[in-house]
PDB file of N, CA and C in Angstrom:
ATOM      1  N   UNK A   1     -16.672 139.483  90.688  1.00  0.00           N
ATOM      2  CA  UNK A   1     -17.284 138.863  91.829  1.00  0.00           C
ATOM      3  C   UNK A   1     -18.550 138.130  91.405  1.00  0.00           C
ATOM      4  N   UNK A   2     -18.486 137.093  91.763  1.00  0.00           N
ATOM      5  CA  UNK A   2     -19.486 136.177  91.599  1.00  0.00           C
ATOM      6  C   UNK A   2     -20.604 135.793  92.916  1.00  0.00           C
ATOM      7  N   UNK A   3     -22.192 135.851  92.832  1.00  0.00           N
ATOM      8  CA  UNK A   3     -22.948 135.172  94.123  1.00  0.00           C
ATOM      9  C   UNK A   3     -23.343 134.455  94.094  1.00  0.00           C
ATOM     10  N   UNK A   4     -23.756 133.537  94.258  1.00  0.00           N
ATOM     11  CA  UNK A   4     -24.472 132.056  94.646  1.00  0.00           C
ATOM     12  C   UNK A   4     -25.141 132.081  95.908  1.00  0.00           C
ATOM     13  N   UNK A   5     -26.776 131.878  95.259  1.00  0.00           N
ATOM     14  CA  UNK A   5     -27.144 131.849  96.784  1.00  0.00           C
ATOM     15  C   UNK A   5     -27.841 130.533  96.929  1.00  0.00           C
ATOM     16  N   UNK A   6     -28.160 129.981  98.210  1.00  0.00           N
ATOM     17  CA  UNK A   6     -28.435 128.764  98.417  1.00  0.00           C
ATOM     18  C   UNK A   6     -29.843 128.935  98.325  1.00  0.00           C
ATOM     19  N   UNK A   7     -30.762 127.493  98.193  1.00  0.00           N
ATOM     20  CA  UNK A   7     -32.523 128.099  98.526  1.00  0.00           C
ATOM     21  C   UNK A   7     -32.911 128.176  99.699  1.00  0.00           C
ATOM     22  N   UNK A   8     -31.883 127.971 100.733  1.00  0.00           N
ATOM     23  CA  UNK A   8     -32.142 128.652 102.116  1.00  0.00           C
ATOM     24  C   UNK A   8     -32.279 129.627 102.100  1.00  0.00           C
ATOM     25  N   UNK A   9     -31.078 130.559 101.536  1.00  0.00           N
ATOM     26  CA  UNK A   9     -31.138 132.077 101.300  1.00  0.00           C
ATOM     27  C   UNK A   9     -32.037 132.713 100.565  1.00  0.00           C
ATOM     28  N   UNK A  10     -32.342 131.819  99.453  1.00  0.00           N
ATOM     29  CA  UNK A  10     -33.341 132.759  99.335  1.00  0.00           C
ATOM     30  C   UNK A  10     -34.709 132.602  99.378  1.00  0.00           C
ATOM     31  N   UNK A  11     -35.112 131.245 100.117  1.00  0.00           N
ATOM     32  CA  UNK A  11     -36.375 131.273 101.055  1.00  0.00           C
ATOM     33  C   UNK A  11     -36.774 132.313 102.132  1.00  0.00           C
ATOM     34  N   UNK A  12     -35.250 132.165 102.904  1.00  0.00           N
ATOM     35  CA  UNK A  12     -35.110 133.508 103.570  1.00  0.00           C
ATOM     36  C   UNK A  12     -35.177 135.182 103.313  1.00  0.00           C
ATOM     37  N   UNK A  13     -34.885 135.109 102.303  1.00  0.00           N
ATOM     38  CA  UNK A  13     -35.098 136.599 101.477  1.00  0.00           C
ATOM     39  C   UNK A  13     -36.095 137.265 101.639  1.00  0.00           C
ATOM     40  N   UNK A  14     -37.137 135.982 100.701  1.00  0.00           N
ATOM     41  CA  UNK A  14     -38.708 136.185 100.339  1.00  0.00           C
ATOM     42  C   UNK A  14     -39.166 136.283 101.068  1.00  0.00           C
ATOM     43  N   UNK A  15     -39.206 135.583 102.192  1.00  0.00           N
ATOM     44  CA  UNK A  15     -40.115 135.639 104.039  1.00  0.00           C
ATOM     45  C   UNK A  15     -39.571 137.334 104.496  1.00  0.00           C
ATOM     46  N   UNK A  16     -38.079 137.716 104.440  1.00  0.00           N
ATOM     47  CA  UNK A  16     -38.278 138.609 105.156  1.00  0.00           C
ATOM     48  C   UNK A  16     -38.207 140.038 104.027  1.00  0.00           C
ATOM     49  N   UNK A  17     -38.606 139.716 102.745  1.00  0.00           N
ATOM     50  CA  UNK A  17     -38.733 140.843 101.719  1.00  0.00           C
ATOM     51  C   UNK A  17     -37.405 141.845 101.563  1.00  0.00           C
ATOM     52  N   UNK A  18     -35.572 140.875 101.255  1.00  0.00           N
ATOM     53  CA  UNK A  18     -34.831 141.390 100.939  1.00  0.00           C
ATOM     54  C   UNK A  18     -34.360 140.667  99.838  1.00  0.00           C
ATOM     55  N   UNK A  19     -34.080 141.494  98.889  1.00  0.00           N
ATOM     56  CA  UNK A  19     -33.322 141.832  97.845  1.00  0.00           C
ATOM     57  C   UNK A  19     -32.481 141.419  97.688  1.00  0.00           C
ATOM     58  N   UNK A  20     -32.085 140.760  96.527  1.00  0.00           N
ATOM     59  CA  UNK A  20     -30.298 140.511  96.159  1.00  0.00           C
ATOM     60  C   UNK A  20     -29.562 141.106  95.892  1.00  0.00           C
ATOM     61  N   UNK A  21     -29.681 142.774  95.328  1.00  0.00           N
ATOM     62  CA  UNK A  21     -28.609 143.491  95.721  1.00  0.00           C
ATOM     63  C   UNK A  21     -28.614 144.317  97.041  1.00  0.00           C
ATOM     64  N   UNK A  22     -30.107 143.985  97.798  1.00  0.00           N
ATOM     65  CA  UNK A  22     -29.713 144.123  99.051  1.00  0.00           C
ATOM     66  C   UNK A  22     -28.277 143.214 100.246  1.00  0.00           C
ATOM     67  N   UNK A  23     -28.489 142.186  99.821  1.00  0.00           N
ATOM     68  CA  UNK A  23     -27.459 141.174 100.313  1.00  0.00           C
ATOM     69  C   UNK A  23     -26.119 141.169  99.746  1.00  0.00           C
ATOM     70  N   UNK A  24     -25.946 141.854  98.197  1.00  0.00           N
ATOM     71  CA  UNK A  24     -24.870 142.420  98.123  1.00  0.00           C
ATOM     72  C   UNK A  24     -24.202 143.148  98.342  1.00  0.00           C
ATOM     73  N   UNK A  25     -25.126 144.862  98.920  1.00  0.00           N
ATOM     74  CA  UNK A  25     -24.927 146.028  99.766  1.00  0.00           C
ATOM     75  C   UNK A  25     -24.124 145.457 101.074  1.00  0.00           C
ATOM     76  N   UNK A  26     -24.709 144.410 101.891  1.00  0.00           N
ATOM     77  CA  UNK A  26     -24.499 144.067 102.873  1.00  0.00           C
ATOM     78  C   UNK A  26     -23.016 143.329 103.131  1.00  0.00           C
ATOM     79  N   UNK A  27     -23.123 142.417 102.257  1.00  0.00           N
ATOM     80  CA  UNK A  27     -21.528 141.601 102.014  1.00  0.00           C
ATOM     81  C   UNK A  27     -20.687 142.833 101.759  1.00  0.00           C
ATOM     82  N   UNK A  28     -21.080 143.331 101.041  1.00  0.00           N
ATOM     83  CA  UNK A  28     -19.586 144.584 100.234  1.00  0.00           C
ATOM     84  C   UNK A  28     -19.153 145.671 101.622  1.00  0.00           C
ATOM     85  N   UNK A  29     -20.485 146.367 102.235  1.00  0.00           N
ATOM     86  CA  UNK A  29     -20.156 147.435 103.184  1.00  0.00           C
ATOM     87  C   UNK A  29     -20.010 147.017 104.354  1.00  0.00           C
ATOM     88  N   UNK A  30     -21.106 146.083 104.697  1.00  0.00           N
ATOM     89  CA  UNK A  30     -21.780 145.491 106.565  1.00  0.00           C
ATOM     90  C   UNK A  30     -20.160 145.417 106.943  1.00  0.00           C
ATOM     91  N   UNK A  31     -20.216 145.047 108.461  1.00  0.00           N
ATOM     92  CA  UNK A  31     -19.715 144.851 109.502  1.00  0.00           C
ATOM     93  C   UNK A  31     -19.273 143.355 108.900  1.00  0.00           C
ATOM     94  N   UNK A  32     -17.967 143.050 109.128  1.00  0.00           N
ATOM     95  CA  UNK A  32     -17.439 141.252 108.881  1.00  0.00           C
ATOM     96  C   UNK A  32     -16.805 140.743 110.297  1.00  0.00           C
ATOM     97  N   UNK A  33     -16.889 139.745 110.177  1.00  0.00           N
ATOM     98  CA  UNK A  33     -16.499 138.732 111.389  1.00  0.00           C
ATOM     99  C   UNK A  33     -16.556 137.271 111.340  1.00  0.00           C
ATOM    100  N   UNK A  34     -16.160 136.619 111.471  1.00  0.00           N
ATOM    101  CA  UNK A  34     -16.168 135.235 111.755  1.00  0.00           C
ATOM    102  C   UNK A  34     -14.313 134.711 111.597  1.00  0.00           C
ATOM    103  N   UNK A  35     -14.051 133.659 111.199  1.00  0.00           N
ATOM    104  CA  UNK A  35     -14.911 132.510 110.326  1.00  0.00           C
ATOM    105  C   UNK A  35     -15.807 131.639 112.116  1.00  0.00           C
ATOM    106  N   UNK A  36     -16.977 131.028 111.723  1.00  0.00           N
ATOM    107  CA  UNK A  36     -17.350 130.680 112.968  1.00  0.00           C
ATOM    108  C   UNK A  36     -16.816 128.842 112.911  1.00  0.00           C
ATOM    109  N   UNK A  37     -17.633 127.788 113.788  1.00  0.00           N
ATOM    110  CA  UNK A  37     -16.894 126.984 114.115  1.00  0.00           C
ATOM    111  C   UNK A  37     -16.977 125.892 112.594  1.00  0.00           C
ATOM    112  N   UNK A  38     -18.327 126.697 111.519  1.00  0.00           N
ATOM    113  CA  UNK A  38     -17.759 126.134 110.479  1.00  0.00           C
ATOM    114  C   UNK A  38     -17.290 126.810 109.252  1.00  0.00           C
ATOM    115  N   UNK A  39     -16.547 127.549 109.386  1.00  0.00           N
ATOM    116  CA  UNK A  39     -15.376 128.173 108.463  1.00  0.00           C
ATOM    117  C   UNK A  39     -16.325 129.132 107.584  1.00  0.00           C
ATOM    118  N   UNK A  40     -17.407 129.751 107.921  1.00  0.00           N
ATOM    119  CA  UNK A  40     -18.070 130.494 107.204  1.00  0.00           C
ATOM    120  C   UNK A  40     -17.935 131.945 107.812  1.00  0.00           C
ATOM    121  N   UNK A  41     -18.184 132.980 107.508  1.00  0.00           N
ATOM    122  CA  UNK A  41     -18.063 134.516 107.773  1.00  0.00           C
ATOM    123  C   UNK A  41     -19.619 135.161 107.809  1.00  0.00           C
ATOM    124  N   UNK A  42     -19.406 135.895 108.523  1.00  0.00           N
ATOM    125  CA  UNK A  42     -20.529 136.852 108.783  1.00  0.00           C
ATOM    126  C   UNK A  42     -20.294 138.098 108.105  1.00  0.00           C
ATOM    127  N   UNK A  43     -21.384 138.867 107.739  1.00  0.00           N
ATOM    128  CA  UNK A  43     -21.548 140.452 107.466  1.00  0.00           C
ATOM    129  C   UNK A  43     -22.758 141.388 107.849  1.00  0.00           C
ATOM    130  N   UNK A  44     -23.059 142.176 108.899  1.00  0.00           N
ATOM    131  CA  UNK A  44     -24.047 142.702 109.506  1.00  0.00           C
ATOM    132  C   UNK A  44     -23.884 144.028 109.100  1.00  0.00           C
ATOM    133  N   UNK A  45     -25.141 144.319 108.267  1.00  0.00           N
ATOM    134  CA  UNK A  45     -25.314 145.843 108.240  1.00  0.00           C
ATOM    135  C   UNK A  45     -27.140 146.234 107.942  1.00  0.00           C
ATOM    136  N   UNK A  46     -27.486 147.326 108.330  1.00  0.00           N
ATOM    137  CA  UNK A  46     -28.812 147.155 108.787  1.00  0.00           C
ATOM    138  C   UNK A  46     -29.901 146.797 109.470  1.00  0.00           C
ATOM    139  N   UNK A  47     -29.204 145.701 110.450  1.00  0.00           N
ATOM    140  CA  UNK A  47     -29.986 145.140 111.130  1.00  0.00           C
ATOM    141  C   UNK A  47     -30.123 143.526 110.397  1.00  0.00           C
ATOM    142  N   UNK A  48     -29.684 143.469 109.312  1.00  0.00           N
ATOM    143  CA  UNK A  48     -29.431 142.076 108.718  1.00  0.00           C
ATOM    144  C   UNK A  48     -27.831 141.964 108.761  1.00  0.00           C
ATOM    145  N   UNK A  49     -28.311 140.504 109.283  1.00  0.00           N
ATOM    146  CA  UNK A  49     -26.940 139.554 109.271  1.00  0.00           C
ATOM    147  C   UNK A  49     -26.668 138.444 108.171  1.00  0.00           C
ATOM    148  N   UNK A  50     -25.588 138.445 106.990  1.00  0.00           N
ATOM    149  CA  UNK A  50     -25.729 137.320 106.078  1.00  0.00           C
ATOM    150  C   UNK A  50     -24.334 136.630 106.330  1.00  0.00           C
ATOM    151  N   UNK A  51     -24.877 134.991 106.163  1.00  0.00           N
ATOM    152  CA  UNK A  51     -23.677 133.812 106.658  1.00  0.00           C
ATOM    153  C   UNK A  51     -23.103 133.406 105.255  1.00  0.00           C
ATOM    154  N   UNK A  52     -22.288 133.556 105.210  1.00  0.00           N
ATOM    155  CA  UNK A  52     -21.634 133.185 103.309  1.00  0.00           C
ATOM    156  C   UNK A  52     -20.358 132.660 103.872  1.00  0.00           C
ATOM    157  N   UNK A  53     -19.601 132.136 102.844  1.00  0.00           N
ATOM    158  CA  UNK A  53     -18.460 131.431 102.382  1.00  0.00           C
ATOM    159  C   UNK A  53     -17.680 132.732 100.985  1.00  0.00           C
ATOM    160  N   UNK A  54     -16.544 132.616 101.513  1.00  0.00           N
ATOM    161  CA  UNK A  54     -16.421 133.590 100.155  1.00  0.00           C
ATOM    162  C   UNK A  54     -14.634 132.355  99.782  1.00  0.00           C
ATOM    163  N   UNK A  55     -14.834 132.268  98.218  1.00  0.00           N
ATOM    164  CA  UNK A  55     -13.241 131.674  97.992  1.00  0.00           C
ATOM    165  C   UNK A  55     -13.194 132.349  96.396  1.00  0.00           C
ATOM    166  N   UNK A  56     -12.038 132.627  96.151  1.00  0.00           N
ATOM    167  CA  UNK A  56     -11.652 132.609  94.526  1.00  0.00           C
ATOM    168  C   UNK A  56     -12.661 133.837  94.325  1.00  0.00           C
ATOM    169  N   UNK A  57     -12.983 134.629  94.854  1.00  0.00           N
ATOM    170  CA  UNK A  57     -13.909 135.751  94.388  1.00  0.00           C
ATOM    171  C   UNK A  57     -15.229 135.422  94.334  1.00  0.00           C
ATOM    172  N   UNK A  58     -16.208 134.366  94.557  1.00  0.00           N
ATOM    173  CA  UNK A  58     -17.307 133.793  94.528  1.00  0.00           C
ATOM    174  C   UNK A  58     -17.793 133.576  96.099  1.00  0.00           C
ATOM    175  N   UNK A  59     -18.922 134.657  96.294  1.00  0.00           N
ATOM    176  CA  UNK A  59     -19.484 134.370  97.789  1.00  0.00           C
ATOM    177  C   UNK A  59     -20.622 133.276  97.516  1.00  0.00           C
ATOM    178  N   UNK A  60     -20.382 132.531  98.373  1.00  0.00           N
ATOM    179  CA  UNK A  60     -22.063 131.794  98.382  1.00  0.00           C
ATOM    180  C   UNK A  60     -22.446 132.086  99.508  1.00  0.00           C
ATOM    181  N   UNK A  61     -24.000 132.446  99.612  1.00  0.00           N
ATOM    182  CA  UNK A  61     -24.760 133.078 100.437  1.00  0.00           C
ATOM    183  C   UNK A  61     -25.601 131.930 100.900  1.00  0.00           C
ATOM    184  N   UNK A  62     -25.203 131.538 102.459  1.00  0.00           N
ATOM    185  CA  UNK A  62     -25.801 130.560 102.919  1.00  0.00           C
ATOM    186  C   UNK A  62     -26.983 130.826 103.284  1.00  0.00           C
ATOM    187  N   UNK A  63     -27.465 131.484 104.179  1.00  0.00           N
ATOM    188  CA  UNK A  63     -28.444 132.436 104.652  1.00  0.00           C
ATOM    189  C   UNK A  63     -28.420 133.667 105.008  1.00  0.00           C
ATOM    190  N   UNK A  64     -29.615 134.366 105.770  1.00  0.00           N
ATOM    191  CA  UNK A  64     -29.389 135.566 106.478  1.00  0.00           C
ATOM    192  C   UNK A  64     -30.787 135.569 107.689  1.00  0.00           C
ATOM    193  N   UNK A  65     -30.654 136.679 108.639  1.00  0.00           N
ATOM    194  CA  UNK A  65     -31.360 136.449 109.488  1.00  0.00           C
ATOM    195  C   UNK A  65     -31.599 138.188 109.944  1.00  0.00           C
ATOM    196  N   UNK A  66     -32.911 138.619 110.722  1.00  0.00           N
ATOM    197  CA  UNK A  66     -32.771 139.926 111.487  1.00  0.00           C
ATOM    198  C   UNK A  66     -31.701 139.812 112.744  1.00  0.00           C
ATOM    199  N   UNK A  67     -30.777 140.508 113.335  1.00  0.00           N
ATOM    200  CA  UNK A  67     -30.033 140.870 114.187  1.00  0.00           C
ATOM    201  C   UNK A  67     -31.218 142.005 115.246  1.00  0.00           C
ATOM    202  N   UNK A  68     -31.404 141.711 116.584  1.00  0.00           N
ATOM    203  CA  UNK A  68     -32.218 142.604 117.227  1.00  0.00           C
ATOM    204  C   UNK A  68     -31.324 143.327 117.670  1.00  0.00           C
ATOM    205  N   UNK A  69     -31.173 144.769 117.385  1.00  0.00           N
ATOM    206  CA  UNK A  69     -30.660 145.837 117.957  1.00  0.00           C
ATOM    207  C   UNK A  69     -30.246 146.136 119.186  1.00  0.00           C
ATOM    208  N   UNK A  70     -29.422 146.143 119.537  1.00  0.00           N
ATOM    209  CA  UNK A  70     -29.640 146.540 121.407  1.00  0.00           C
ATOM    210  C   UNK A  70     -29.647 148.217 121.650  1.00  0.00           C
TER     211      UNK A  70
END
């Protein structure tokens, strides 16, 4: 398995002080869903949500964001 992350993602990282094998924890275990209306997938676990593309075994990690709890 291969990651690629974009410098969205990991602008986003640094602002919210997560980790890259945090975002790998997340892809591998989190919650999945999508593809949304542009063919990308979701994975939510922790309270973080990350937007990736996955093909051929290579995720690229578009961004990620906090999810507010309900």
């Amino acid at each position: 398995m291969y990651f690629i992350f974009s410098k969205h993602a990991i602008d986003r990282m640094f602002v919210r002080g997560i980790s890259k094998e945090e975002v790998k924890e997340i892809l591998l275990k989190g919650a999945k869903f999508g593809p949304n209306s542009r063919g990308l997938m979701h994975s939510r676990l922790y309270g973080i949500e990350v937007v990736y593309d996955r093909k051929n075994g290579t995720y690229k990690i578009v961004t990620l964001f906090r999810v507010k709890e309900r």
